[in-house]
C-alpha atoms as a PDB file:
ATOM      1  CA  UNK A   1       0.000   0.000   0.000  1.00  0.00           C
ATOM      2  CA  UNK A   2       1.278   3.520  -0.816  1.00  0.00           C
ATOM      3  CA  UNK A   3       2.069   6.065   1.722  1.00  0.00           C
ATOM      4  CA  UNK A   4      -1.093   8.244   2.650  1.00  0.00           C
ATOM      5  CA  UNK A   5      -0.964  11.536   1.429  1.00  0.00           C
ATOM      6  CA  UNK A   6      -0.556  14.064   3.842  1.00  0.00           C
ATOM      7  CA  UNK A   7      -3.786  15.489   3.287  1.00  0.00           C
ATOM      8  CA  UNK A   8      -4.714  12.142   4.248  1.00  0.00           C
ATOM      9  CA  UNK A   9      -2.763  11.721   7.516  1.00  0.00           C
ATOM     10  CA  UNK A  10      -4.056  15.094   8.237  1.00  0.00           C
ATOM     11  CA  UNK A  11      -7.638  13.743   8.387  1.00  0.00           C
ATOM     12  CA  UNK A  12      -6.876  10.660  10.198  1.00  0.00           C
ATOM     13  CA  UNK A  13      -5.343  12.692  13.274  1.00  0.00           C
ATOM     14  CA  UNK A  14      -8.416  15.178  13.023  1.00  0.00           C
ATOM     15  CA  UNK A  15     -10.257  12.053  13.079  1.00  0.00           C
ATOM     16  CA  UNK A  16      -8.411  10.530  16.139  1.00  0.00           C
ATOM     17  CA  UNK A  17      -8.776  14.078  18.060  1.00  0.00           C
ATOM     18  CA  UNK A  18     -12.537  14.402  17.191  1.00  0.00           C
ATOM     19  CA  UNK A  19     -13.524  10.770  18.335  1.00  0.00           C
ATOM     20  CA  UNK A  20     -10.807  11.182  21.828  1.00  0.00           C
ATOM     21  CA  UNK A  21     -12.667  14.564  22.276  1.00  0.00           C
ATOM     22  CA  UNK A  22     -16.212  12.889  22.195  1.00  0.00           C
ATOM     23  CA  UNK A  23     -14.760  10.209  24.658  1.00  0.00           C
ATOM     24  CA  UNK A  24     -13.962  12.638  26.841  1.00  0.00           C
ATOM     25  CA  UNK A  25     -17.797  14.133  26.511  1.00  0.00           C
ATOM     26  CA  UNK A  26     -18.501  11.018  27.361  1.00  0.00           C
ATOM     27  CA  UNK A  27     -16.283  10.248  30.299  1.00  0.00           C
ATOM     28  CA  UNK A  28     -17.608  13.371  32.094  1.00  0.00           C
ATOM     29  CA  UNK A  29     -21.264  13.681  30.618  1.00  0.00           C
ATOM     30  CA  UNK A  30     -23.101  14.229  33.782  1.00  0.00           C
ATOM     31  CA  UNK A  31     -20.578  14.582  36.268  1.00  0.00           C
ATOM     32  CA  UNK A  32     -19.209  16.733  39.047  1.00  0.00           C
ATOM     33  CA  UNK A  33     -16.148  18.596  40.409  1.00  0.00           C
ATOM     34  CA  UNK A  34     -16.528  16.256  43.525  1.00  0.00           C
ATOM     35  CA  UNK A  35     -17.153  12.926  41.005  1.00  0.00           C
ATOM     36  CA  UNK A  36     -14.050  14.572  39.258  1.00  0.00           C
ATOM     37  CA  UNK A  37     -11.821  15.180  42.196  1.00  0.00           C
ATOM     38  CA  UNK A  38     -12.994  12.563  44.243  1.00  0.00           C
ATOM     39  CA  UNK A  39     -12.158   9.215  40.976  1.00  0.00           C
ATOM     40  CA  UNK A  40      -9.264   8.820  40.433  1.00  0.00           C
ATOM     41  CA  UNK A  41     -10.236   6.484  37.391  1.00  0.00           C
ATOM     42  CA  UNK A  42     -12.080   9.241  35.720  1.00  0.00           C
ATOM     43  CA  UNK A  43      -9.068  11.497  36.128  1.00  0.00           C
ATOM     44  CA  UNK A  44      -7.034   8.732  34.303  1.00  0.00           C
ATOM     45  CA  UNK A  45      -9.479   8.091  31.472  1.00  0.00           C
ATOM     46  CA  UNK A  46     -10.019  11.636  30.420  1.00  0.00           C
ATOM     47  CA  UNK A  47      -6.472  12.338  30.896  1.00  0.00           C
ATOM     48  CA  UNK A  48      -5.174   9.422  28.669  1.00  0.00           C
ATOM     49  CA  UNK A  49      -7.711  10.948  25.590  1.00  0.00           C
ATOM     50  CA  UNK A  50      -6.151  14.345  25.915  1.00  0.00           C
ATOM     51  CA  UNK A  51      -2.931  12.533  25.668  1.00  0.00           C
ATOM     52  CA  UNK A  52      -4.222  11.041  22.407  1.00  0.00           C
ATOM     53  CA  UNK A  53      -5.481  14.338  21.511  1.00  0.00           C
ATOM     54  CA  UNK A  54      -2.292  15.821  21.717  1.00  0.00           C
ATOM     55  CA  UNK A  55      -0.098  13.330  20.014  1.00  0.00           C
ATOM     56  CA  UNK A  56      -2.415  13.475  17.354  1.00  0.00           C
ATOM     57  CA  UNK A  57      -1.999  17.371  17.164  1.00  0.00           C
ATOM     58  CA  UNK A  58       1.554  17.086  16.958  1.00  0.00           C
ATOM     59  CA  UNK A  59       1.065  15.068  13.799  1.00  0.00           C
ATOM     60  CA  UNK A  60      -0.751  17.671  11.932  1.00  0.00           C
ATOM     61  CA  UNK A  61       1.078  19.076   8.518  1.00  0.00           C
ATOM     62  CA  UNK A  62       2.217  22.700   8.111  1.00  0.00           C
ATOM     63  CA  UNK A  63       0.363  23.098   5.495  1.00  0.00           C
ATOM     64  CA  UNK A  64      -3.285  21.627   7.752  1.00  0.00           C
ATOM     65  CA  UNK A  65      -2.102  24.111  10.797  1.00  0.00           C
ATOM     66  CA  UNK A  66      -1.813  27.395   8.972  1.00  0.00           C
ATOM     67  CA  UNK A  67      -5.180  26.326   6.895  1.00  0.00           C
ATOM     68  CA  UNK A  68      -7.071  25.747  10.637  1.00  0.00           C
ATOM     69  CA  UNK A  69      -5.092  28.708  12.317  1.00  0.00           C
ATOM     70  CA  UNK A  70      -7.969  29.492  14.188  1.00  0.00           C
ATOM     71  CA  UNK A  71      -7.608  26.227  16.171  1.00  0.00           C
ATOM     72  CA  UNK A  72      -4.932  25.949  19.356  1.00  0.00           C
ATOM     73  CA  UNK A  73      -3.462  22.823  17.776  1.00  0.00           C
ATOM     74  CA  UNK A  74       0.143  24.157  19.604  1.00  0.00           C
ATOM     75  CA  UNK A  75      -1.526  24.498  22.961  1.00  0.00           C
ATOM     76  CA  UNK A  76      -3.395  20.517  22.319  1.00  0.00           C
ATOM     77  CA  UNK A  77       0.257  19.359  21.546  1.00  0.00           C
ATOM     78  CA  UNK A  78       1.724  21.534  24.467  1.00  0.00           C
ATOM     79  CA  UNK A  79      -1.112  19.964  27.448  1.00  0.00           C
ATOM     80  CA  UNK A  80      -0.251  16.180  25.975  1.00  0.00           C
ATOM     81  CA  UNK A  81       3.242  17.211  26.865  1.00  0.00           C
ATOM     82  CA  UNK A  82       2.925  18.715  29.886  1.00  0.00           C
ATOM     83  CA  UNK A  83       1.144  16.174  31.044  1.00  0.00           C
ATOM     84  CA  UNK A  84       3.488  13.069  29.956  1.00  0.00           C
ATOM     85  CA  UNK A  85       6.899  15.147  31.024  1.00  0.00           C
ATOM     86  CA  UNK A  86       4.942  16.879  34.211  1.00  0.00           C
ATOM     87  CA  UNK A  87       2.771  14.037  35.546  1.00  0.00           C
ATOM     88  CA  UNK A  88       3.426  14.707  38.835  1.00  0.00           C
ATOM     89  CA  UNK A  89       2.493  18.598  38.837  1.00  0.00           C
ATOM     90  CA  UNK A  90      -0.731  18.238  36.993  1.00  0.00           C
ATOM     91  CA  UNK A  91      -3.581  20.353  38.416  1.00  0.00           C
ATOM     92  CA  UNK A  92      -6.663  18.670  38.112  1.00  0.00           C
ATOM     93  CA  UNK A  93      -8.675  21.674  38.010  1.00  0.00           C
ATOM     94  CA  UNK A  94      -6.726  23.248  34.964  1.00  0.00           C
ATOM     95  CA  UNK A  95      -7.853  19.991  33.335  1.00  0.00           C
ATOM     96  CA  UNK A  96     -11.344  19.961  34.152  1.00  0.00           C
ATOM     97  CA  UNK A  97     -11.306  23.854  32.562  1.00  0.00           C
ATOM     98  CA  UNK A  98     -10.038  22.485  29.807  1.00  0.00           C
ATOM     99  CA  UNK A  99     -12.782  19.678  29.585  1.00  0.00           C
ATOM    100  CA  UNK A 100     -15.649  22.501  30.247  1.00  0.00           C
ATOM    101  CA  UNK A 101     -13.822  25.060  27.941  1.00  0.00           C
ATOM    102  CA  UNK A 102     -12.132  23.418  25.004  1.00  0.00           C
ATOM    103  CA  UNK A 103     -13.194  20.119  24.744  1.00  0.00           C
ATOM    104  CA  UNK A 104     -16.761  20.773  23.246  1.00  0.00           C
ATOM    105  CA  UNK A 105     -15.139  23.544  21.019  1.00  0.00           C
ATOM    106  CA  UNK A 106     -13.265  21.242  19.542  1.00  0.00           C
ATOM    107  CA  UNK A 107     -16.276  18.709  18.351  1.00  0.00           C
ATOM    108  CA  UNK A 108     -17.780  21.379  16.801  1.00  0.00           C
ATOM    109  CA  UNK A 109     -15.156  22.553  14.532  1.00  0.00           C
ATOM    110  CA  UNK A 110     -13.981  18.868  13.612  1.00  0.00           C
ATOM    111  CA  UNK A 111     -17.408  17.606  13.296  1.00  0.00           C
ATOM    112  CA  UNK A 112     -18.409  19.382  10.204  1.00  0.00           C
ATOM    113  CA  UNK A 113     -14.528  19.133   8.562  1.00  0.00           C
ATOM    114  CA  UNK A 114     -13.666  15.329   8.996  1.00  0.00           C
ATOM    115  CA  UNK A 115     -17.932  13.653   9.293  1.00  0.00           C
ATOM    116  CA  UNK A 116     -19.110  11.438  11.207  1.00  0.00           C
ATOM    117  CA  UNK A 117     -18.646   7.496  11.735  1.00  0.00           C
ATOM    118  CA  UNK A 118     -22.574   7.106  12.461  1.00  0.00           C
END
C-alpha cells in the first residue's frame, strides 16, 4: 500500500482528536467537580484521551495548521506534553477547565470538517 498523502494523515489525526474529544464528553457527561476530584479512574481516562489528543496534534502538517489557524493545535500538543513530562504537577482543576472550555469547542469545529462514523 502507498504512503497516505498528507492530506490524508491530516484527516486521520483530526479524526483521532474528534472521536478522543467525544470520549472525553462522554467520560464526564453528567458529572461533578466532587465525582471529578474525588475518581481517580475518571481522572485517568479523560487524561489518557487528551494525551491522544495531543499526540495526534503534533502530527498535523504545516500546510493543515496554517489552513485551521484558528484552532490551538500548539496548545493541544503543548497539554499532551505537559502532562506526559509533568505528571506529577498536573492540576486537576486546569484539566477539568479544559474539559468545560475546550473540549466541546473542539467537536464542533472537527465535526463538520472530517464527518461522522454514524
Amino acid at each position: 500500500m502507498p504512503p497516505k498523502k498528507s492530506t490524508e494523515n491530516d484527516l486521520i489525526l483530526a479524526r483521532d482528536i474528534l472521536d478522543a474529544a467525544r470520549t472525553v464528553m462522554e467520560y464526564t457527561d453528567g458529572k461533578s467537580w466532587d465525582d471529578w476530584y474525588n475518581n481517580g479512574m475518571l481522572r485517568d481516562a479523560v487524561i489518557r484521551q487528551l494525551i491522544v489528543m495531543g499526540e495526534a496534534a503534533n502530527g498535523f502538517t504545516t500546510e493543515f495548521v496554517t489552513t485551521h489557524a484558528s484552532q490551538k493545535w500548539q496548545k493541544i500538543a503543548d497539554l499532551r506534553h505537559r502532562i506526559v513530562h509533568g505528571y506529577s504537577t498536573i492540576d486537576i482543576s486546569v484539566i477539568w477547565d479544559i474539559v468545560h472550555t475546550e473540549v466541546q469547542r473542539i467537536i464542533v469545529y472537527l465535526d463538520p470538517l472530517v464527518g461522522s462514523d454514524d
